[in-house]
PDB file of N, CA and C in Angstrom:
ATOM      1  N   UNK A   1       6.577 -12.475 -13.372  1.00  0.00           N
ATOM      2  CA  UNK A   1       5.893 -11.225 -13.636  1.00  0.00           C
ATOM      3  C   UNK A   1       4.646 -11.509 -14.454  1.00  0.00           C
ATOM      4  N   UNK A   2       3.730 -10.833 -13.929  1.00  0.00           N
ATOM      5  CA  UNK A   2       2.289 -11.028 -14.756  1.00  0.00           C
ATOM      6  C   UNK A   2       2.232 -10.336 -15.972  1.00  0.00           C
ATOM      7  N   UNK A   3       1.261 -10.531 -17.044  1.00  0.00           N
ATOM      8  CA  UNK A   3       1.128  -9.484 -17.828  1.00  0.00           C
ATOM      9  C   UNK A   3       0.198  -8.512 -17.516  1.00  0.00           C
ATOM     10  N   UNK A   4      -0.292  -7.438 -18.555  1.00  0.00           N
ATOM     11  CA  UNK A   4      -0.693  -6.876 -18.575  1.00  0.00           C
ATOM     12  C   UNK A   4      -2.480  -6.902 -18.222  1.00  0.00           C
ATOM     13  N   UNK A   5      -2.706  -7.914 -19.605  1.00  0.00           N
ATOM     14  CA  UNK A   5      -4.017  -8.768 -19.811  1.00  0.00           C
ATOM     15  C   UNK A   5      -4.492  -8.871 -18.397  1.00  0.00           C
ATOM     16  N   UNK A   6      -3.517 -10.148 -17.350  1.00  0.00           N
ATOM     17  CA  UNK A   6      -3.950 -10.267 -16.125  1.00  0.00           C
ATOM     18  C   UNK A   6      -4.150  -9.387 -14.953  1.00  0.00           C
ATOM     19  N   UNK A   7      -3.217  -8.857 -14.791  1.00  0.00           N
ATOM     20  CA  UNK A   7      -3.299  -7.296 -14.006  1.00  0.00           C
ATOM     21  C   UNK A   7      -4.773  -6.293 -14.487  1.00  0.00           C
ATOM     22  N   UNK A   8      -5.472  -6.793 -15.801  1.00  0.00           N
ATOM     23  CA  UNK A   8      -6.539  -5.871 -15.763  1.00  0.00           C
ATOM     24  C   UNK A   8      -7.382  -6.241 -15.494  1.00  0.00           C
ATOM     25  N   UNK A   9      -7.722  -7.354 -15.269  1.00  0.00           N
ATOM     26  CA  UNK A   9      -8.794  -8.471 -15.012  1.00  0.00           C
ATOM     27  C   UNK A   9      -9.272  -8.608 -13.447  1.00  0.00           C
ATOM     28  N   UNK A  10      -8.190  -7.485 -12.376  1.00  0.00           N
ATOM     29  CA  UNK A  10      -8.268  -7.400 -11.108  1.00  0.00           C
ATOM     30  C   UNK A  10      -9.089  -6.465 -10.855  1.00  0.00           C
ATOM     31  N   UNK A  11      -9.953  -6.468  -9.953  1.00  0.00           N
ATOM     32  CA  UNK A  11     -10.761  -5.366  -9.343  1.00  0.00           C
ATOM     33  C   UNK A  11      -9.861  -4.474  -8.945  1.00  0.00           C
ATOM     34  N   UNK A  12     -10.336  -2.852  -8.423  1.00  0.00           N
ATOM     35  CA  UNK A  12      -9.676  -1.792  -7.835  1.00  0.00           C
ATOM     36  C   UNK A  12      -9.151  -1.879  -6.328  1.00  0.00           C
ATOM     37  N   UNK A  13     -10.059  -2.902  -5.284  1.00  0.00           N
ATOM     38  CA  UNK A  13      -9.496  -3.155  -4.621  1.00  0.00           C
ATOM     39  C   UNK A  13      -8.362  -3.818  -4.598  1.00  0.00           C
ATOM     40  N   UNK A  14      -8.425  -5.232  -5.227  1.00  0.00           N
ATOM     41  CA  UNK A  14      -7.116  -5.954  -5.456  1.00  0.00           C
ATOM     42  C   UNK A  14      -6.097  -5.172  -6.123  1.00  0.00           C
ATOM     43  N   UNK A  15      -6.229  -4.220  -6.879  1.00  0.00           N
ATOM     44  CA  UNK A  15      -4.700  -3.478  -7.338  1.00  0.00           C
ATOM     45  C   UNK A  15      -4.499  -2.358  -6.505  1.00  0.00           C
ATOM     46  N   UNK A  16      -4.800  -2.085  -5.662  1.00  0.00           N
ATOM     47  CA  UNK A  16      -4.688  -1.124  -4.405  1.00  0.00           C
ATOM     48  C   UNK A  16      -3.673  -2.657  -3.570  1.00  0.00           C
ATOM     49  N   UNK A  17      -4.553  -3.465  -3.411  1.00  0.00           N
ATOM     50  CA  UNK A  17      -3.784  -4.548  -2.528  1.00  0.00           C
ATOM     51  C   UNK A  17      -2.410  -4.617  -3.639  1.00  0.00           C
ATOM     52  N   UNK A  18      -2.451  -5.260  -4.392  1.00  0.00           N
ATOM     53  CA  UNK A  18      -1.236  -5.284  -5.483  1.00  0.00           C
ATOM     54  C   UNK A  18      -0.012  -4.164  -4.933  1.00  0.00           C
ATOM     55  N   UNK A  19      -0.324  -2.903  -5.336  1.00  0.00           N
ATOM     56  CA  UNK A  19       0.427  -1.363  -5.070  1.00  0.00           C
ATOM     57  C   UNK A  19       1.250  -2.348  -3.648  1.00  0.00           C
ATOM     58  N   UNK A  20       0.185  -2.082  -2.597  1.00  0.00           N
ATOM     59  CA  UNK A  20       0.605  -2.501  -1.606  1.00  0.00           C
ATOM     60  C   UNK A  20       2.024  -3.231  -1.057  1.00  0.00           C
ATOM     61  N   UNK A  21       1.598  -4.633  -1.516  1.00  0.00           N
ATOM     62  CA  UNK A  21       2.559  -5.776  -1.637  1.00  0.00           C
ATOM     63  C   UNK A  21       3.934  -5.677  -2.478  1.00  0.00           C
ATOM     64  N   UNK A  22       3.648  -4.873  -3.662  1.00  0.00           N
ATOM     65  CA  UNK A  22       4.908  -4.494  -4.708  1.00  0.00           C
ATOM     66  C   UNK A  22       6.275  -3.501  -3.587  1.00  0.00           C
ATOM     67  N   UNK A  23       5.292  -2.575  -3.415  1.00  0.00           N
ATOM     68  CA  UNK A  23       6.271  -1.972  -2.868  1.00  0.00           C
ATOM     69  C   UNK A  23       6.976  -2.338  -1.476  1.00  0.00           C
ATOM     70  N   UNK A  24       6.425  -2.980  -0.818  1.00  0.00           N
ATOM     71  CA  UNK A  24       6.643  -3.544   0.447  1.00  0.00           C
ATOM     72  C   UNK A  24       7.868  -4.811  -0.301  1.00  0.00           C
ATOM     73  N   UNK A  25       7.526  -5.285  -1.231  1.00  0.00           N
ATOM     74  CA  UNK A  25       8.977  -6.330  -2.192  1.00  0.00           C
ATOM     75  C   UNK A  25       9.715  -5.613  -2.017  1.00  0.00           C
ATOM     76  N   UNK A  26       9.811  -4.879  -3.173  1.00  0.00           N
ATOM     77  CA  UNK A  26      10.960  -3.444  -3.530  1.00  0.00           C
ATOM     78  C   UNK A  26      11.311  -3.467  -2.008  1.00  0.00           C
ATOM     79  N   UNK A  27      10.778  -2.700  -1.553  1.00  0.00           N
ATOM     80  CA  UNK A  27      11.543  -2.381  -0.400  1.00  0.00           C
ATOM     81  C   UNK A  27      12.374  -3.581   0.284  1.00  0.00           C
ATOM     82  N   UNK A  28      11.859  -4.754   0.387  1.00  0.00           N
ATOM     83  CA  UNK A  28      12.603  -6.164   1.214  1.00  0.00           C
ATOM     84  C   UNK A  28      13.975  -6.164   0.368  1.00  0.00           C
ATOM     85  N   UNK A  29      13.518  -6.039  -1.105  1.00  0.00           N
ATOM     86  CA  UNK A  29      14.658  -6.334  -2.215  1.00  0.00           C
ATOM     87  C   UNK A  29      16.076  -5.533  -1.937  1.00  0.00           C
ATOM     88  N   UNK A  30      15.540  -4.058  -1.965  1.00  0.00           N
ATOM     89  CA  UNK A  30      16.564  -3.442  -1.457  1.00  0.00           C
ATOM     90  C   UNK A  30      17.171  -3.013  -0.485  1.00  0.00           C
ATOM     91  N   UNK A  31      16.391  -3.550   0.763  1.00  0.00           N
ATOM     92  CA  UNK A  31      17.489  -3.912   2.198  1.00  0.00           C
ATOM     93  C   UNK A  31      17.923  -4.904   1.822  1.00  0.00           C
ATOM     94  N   UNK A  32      17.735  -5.709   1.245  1.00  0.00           N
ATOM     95  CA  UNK A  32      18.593  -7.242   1.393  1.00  0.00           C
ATOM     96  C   UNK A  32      20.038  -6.676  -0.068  1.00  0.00           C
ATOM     97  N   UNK A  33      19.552  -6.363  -0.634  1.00  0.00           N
ATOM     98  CA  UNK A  33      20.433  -5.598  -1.600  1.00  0.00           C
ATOM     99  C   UNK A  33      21.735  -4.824  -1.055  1.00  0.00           C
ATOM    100  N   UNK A  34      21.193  -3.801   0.062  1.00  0.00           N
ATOM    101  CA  UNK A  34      22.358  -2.830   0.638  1.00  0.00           C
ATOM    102  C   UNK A  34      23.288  -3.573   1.374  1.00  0.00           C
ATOM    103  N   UNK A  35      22.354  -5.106   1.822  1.00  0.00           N
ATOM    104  CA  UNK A  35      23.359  -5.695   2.871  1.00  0.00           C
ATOM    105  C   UNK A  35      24.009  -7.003   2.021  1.00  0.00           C
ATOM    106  N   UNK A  36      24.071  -6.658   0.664  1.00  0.00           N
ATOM    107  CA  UNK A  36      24.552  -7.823   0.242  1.00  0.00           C
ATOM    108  C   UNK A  36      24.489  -9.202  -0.041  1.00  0.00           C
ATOM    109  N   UNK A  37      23.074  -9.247   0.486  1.00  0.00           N
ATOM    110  CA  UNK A  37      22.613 -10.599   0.727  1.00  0.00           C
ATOM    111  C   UNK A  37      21.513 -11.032  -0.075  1.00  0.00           C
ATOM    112  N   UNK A  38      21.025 -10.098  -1.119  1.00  0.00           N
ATOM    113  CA  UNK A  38      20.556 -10.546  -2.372  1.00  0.00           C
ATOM    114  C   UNK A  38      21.379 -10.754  -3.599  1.00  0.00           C
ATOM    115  N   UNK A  39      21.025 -12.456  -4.029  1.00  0.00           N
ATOM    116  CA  UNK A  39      21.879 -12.566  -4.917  1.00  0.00           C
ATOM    117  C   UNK A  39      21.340 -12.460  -6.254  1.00  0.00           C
ATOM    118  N   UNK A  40      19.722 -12.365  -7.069  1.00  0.00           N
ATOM    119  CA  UNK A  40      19.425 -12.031  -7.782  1.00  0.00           C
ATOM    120  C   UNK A  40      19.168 -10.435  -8.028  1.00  0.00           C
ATOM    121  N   UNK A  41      19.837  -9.857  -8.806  1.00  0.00           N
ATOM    122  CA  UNK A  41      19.620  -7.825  -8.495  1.00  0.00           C
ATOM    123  C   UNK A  41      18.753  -7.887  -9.477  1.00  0.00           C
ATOM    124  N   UNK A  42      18.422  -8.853 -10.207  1.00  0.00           N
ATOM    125  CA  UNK A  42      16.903  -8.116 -11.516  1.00  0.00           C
ATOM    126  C   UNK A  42      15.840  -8.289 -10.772  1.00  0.00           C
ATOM    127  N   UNK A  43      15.793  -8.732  -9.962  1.00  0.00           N
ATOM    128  CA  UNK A  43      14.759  -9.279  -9.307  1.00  0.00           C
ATOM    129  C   UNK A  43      13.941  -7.915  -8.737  1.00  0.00           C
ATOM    130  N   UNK A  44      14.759  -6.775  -8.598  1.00  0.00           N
ATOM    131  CA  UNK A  44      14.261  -4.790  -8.379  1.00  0.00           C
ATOM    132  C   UNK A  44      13.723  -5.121  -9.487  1.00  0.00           C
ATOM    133  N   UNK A  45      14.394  -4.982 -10.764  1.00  0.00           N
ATOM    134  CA  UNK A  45      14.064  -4.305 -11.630  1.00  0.00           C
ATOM    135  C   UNK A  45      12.658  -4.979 -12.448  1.00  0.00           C
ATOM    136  N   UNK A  46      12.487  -6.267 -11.929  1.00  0.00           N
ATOM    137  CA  UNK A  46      11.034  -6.958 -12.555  1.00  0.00           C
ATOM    138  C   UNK A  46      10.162  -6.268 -11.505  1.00  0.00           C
ATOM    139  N   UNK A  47      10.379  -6.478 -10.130  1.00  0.00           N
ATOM    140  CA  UNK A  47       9.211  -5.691  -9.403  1.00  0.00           C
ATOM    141  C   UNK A  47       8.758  -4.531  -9.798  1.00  0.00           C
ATOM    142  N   UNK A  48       9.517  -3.449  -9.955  1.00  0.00           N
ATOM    143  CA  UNK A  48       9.659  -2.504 -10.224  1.00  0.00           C
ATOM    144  C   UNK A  48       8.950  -2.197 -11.515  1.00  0.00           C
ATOM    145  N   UNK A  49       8.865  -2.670 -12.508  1.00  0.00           N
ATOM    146  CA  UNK A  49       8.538  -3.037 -13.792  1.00  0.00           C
ATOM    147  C   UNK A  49       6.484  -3.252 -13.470  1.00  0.00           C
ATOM    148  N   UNK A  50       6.696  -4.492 -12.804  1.00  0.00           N
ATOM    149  CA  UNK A  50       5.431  -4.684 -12.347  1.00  0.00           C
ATOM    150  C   UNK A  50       4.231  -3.957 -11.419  1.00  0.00           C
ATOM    151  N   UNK A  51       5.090  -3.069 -10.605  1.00  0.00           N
ATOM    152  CA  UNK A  51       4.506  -1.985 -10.436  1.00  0.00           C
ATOM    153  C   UNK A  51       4.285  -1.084 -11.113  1.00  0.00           C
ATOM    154  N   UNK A  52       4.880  -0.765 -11.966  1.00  0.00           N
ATOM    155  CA  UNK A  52       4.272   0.691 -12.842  1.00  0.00           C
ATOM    156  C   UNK A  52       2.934  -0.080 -13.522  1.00  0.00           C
ATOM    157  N   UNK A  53       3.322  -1.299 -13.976  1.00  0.00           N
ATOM    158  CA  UNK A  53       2.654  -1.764 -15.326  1.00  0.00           C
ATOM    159  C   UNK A  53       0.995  -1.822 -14.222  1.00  0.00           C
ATOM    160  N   UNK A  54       0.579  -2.224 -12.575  1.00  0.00           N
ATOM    161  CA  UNK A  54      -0.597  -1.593 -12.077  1.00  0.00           C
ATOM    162  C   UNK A  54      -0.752  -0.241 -11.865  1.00  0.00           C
ATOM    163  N   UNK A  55       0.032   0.518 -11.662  1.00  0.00           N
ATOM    164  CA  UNK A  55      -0.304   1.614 -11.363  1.00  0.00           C
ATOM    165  C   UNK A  55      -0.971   2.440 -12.622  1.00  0.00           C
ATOM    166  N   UNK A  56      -0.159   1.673 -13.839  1.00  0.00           N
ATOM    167  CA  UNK A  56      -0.817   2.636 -15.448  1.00  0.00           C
ATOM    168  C   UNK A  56      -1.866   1.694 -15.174  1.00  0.00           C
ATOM    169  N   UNK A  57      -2.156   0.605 -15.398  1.00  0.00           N
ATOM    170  CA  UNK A  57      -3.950   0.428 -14.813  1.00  0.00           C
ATOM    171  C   UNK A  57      -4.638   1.208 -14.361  1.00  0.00           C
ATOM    172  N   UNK A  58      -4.482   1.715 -12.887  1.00  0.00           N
ATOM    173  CA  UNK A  58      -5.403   2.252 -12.046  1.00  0.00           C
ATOM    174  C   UNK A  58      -5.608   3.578 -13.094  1.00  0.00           C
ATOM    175  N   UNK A  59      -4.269   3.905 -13.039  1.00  0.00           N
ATOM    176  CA  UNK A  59      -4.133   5.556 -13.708  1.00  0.00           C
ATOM    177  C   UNK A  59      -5.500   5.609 -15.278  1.00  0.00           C
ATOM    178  N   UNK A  60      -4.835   4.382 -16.081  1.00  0.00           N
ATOM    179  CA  UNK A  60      -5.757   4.316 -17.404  1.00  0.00           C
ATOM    180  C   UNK A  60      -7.573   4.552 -16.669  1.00  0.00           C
ATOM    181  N   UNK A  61      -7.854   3.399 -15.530  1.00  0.00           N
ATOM    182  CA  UNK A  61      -9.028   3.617 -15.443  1.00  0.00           C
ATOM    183  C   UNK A  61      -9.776   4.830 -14.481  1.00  0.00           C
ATOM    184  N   UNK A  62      -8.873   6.076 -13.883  1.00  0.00           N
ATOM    185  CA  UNK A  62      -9.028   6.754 -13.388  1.00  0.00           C
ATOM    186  C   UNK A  62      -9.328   7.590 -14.444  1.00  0.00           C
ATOM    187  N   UNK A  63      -9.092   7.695 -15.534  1.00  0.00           N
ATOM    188  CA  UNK A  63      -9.207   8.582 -16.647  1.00  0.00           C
ATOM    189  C   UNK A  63     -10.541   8.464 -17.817  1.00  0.00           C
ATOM    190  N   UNK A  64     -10.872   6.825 -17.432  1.00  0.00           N
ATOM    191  CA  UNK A  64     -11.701   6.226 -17.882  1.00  0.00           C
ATOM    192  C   UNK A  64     -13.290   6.865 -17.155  1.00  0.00           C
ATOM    193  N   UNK A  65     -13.271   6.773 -15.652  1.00  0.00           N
ATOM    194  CA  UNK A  65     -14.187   7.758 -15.156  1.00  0.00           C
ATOM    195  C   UNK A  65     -14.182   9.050 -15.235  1.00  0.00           C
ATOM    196  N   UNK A  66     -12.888   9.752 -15.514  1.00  0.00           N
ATOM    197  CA  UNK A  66     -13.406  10.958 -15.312  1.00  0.00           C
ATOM    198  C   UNK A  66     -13.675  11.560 -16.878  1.00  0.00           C
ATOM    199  N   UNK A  67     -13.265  10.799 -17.724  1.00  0.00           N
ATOM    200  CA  UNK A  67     -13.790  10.957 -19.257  1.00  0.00           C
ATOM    201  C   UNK A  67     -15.697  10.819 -19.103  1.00  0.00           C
ATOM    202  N   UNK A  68     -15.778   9.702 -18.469  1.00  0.00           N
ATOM    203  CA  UNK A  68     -17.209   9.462 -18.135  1.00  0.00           C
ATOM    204  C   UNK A  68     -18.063  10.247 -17.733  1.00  0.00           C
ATOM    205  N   UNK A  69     -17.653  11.072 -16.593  1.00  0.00           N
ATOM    206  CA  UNK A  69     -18.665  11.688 -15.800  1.00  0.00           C
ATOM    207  C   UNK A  69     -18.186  12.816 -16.944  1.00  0.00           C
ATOM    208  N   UNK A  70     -17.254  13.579 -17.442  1.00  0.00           N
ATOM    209  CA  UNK A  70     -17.389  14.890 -18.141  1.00  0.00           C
ATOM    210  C   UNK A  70     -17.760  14.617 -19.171  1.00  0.00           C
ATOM    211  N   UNK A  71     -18.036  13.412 -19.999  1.00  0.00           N
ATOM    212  CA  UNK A  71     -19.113  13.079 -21.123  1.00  0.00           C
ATOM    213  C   UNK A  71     -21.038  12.943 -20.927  1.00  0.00           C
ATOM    214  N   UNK A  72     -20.523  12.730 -19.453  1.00  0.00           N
ATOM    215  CA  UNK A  72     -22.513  12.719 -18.454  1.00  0.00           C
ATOM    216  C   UNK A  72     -22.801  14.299 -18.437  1.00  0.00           C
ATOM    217  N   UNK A  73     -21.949  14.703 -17.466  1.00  0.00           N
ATOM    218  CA  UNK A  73     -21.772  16.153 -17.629  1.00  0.00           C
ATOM    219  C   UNK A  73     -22.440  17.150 -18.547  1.00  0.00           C
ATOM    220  N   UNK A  74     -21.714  17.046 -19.813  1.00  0.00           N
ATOM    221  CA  UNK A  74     -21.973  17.503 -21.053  1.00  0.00           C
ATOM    222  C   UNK A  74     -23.576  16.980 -21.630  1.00  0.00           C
ATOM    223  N   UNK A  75     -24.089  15.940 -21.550  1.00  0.00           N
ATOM    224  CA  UNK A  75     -25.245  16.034 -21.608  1.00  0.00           C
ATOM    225  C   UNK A  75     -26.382  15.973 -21.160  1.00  0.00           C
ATOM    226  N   UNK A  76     -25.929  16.764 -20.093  1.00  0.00           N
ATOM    227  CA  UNK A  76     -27.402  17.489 -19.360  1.00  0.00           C
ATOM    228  C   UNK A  76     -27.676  18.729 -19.853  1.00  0.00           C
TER     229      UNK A  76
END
């Protein structure tokens, strides 16, 4: 699992790609899960983990623009 630090250091495309790939895990994790045939089960719960921890990225810097433009906004 990456940290945080690194996960921010990615462009918006690459954590769109990131989103992507995480959940497409998760998902492998837990068919192989229902059928018994995963033998590490933390292995959800780090993905899982690692996805939120991009998604509060995107989210932090989605907030980051729109703080922006309603601070541009304001001084015109």
């Amino acid at each position: 699992m990456r940290k945080a630090k690194e996960i921010r250091n990615l462009d918006d495309g690459q954590l769109e790609a990131e989103v992507q790939t995480l959940r497409a895990q998760i998902f492998k994790l837990r068919t192989k899960d229902s059928l018994k045939q995963l033998d590490k089960t933390h292995e959800i719960k780090l993905t899982r983990r690692e996805l939120a921890v991009v998604l509060t990225v995107m989210n932090e810097r989605a907030a980051e623009k729109t703080q922006e433009s309603a601070q541009t906004e304001e001084s015109k």
